[in-house]
C-alpha atoms as a PDB file:
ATOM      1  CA  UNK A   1     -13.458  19.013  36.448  1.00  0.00           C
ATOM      2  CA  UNK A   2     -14.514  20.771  33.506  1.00  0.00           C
ATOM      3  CA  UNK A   3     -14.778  19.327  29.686  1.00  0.00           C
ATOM      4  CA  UNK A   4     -11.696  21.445  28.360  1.00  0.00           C
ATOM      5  CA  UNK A   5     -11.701  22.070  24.677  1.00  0.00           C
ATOM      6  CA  UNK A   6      -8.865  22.202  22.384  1.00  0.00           C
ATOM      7  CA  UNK A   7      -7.879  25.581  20.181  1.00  0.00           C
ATOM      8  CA  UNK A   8      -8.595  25.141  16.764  1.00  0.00           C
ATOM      9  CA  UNK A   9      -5.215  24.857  15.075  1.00  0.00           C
ATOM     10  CA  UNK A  10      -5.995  25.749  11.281  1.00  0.00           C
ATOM     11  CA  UNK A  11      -2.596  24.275  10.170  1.00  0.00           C
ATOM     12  CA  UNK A  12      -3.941  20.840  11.225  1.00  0.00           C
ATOM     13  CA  UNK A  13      -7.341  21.673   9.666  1.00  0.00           C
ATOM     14  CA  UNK A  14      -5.687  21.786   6.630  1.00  0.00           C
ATOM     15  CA  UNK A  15      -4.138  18.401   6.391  1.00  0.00           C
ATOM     16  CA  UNK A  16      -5.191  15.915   3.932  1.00  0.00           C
ATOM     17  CA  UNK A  17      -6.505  12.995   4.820  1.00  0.00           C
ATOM     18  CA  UNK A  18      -4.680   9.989   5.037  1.00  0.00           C
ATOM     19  CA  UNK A  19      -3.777   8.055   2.298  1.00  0.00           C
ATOM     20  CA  UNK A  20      -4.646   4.309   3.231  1.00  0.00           C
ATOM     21  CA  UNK A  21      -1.671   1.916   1.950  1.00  0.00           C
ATOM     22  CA  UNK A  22      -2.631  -1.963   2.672  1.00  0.00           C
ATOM     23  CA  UNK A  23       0.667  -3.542   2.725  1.00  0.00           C
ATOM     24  CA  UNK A  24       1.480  -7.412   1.937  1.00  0.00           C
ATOM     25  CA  UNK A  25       4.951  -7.982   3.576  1.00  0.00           C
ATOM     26  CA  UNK A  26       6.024 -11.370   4.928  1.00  0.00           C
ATOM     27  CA  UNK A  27       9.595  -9.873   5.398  1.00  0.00           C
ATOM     28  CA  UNK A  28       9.474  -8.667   9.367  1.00  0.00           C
ATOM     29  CA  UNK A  29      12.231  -5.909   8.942  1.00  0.00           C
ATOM     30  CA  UNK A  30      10.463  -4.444   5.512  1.00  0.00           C
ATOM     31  CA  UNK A  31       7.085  -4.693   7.089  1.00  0.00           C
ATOM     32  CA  UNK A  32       7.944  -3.101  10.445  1.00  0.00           C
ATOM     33  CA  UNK A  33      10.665  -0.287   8.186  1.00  0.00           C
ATOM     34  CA  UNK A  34       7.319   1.000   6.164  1.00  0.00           C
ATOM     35  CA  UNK A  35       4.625   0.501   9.078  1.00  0.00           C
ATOM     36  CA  UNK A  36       7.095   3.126  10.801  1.00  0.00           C
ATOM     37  CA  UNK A  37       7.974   4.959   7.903  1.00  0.00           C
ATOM     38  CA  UNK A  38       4.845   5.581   5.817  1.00  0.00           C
ATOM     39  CA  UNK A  39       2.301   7.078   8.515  1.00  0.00           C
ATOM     40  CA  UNK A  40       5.330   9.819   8.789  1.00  0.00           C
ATOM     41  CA  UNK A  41       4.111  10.721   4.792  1.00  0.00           C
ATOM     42  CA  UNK A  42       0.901  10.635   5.406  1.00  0.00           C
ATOM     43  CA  UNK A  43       0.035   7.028   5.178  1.00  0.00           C
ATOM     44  CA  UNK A  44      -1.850   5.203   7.244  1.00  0.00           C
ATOM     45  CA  UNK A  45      -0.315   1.546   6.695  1.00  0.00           C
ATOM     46  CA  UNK A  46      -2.516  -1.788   7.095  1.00  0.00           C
ATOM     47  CA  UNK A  47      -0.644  -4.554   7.012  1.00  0.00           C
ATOM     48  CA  UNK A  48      -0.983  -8.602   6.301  1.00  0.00           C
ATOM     49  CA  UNK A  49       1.840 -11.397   5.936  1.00  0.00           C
ATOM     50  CA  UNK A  50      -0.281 -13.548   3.611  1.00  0.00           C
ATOM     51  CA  UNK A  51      -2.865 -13.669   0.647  1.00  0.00           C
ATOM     52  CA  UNK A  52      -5.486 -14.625   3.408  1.00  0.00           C
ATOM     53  CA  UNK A  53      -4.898 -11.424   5.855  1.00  0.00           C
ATOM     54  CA  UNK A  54      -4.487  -9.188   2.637  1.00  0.00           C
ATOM     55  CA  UNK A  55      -8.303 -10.062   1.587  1.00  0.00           C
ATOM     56  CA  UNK A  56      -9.632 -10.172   5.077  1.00  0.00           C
ATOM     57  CA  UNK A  57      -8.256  -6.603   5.235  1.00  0.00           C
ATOM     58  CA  UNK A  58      -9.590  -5.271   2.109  1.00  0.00           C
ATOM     59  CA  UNK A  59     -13.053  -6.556   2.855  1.00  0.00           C
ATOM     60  CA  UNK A  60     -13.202  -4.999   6.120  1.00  0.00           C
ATOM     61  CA  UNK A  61     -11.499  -1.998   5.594  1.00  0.00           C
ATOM     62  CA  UNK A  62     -12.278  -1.038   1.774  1.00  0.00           C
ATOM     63  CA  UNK A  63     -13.011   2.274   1.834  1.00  0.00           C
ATOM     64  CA  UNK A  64      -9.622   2.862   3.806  1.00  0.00           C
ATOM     65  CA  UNK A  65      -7.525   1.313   1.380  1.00  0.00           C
ATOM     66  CA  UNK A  66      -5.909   3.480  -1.747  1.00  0.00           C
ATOM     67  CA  UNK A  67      -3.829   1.247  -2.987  1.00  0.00           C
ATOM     68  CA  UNK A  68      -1.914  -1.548  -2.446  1.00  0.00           C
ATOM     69  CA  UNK A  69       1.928  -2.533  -1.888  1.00  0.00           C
ATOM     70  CA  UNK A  70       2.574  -6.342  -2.299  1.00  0.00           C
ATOM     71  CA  UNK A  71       5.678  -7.848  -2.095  1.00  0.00           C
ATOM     72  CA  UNK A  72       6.305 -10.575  -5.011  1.00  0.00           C
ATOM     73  CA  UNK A  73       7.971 -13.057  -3.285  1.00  0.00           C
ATOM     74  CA  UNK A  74       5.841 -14.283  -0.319  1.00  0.00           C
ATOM     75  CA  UNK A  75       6.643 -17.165   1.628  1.00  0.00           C
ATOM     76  CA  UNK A  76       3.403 -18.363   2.329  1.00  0.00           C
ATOM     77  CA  UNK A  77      -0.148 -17.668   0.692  1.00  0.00           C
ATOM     78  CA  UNK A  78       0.809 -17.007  -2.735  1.00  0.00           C
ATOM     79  CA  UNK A  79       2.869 -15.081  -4.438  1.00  0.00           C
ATOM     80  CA  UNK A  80       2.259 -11.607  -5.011  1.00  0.00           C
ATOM     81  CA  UNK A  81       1.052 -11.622  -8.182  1.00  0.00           C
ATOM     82  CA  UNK A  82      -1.648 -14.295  -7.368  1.00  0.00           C
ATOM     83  CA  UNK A  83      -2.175 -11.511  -3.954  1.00  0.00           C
ATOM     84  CA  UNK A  84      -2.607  -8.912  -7.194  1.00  0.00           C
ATOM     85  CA  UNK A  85      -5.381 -10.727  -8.945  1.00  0.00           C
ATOM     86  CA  UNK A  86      -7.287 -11.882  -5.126  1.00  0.00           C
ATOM     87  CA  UNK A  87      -7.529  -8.322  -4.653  1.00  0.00           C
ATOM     88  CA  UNK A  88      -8.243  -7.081  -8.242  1.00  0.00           C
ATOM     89  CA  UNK A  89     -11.085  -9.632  -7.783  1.00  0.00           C
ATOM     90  CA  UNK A  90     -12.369  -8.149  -5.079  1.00  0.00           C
ATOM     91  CA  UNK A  91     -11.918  -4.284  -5.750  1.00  0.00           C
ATOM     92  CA  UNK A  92     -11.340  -4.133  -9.832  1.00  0.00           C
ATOM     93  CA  UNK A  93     -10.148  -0.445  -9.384  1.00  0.00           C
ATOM     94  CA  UNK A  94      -7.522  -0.591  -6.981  1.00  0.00           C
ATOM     95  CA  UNK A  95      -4.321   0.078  -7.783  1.00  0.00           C
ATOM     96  CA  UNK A  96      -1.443  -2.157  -6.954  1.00  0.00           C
ATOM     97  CA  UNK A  97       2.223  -1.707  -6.930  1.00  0.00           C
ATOM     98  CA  UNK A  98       4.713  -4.379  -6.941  1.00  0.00           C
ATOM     99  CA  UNK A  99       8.128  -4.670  -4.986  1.00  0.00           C
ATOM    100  CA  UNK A 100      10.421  -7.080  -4.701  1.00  0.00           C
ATOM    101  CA  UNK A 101      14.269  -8.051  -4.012  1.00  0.00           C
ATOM    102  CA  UNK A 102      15.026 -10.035  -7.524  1.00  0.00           C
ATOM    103  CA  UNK A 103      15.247  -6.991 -10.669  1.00  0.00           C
ATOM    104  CA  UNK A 104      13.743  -9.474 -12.793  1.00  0.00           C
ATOM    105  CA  UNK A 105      10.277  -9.583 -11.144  1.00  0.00           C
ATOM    106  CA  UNK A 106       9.686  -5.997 -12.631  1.00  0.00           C
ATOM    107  CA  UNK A 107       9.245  -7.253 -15.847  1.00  0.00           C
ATOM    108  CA  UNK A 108       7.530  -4.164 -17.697  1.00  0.00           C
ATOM    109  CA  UNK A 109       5.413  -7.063 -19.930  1.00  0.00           C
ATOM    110  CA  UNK A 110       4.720  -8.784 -16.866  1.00  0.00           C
ATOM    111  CA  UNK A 111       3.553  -5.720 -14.571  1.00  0.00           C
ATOM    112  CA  UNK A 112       1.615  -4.737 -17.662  1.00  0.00           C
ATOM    113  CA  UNK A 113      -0.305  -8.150 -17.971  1.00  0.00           C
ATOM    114  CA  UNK A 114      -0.979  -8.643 -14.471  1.00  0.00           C
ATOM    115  CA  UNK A 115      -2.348  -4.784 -13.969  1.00  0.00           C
ATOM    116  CA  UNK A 116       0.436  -3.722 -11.822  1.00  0.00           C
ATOM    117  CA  UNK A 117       0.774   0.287 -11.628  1.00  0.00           C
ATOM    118  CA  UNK A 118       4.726   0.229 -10.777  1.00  0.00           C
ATOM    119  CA  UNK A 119       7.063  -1.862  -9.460  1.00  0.00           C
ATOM    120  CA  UNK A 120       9.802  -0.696  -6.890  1.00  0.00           C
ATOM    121  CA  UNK A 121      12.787  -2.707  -6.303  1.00  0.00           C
ATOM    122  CA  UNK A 122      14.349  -3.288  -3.014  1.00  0.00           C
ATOM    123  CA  UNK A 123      15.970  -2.132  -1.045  1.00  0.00           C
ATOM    124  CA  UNK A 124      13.592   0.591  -1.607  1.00  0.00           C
ATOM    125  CA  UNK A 125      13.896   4.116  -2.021  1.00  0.00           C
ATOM    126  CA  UNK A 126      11.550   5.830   0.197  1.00  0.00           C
ATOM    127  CA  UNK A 127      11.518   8.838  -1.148  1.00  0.00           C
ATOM    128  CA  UNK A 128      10.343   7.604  -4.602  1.00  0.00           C
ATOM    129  CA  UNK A 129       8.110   4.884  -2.964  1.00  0.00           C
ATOM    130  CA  UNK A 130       6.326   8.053  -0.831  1.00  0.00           C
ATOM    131  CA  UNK A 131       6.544   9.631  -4.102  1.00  0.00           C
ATOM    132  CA  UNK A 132       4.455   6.984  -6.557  1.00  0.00           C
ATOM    133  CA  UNK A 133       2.405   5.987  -3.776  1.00  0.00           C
ATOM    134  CA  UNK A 134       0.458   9.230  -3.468  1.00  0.00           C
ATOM    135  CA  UNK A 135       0.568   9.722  -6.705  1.00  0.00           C
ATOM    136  CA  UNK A 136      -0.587   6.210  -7.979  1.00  0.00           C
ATOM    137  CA  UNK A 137      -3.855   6.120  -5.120  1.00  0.00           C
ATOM    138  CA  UNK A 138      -4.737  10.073  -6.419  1.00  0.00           C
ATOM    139  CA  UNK A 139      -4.412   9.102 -10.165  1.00  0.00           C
ATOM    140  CA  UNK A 140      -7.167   6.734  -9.016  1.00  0.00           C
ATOM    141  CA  UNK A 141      -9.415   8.261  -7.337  1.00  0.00           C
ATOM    142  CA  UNK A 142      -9.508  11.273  -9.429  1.00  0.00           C
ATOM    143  CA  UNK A 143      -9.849   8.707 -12.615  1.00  0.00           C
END
């Protein structure tokens, strides 16, 4: 049997490349809802449950990651906002968005102080989540 080649398809020459999201979820349903969800916008999702997996993946997968999605109210490991400033310490320039259950969390003085670049309240819109995500991780990288 022969090597057989694939056509070049120019429509999927043309896609951009994936937009890497690293996701800090403890919430099973959320998690699993945007690890399906997100790749289908162009996302490709890396996920952790905990302040611990959330560095682990940045570290090994830095270049991947455009920005991050961290859920305020984790269970174990931290909240999010100590998840925020982990991260921060480790990659200064990434951007970070905030989500969270409880309207309250999205303090604008508290985003603001903590470096936060939105804050989406659940449940969450997807279409504005899709929205801010690409253009939060662009912002960056073209800033």
């Amino acid at each position: 049997m022969g090597l057989q080649q694939r056509p070049f398809n120019d429509a999927s020459a043309a896609q951009p490349p994936r937009l890497g999201v690293l996701l800090v979820e403890d919430n099973g349903a959320v998690s699993r809802f945007l690890q399906t969800l997100l790749p289908l916008h162009g996302f490709l999702v890396l996920t952790a449950g905990d302040r611990t997996q959330a560095l682990d993946l940045l570290r090994n997968y830095r270049t991947a990651i455009a920005v991050a999605l961290v859920d305020v109210r984790l269970g174990v490991g931290g909240d999010g906002f100590q998840v925020l400033a982990a991260l921060r310490r480790l990659q200064p320039r990434l951007p970070c968005c905030l989500m969270s259950g409880d309207p309250s969390d999205g303090d604008p003085a508290t985003l603001q102080a903590c470096g936060a670049s939105r804050f989406f309240g659940k449940p969450l819109n997807l279409t504005e989540l899709v929205e801010e995500l690409r253009r939060v991780a662009t912002e960056q990288a073209i800033g």
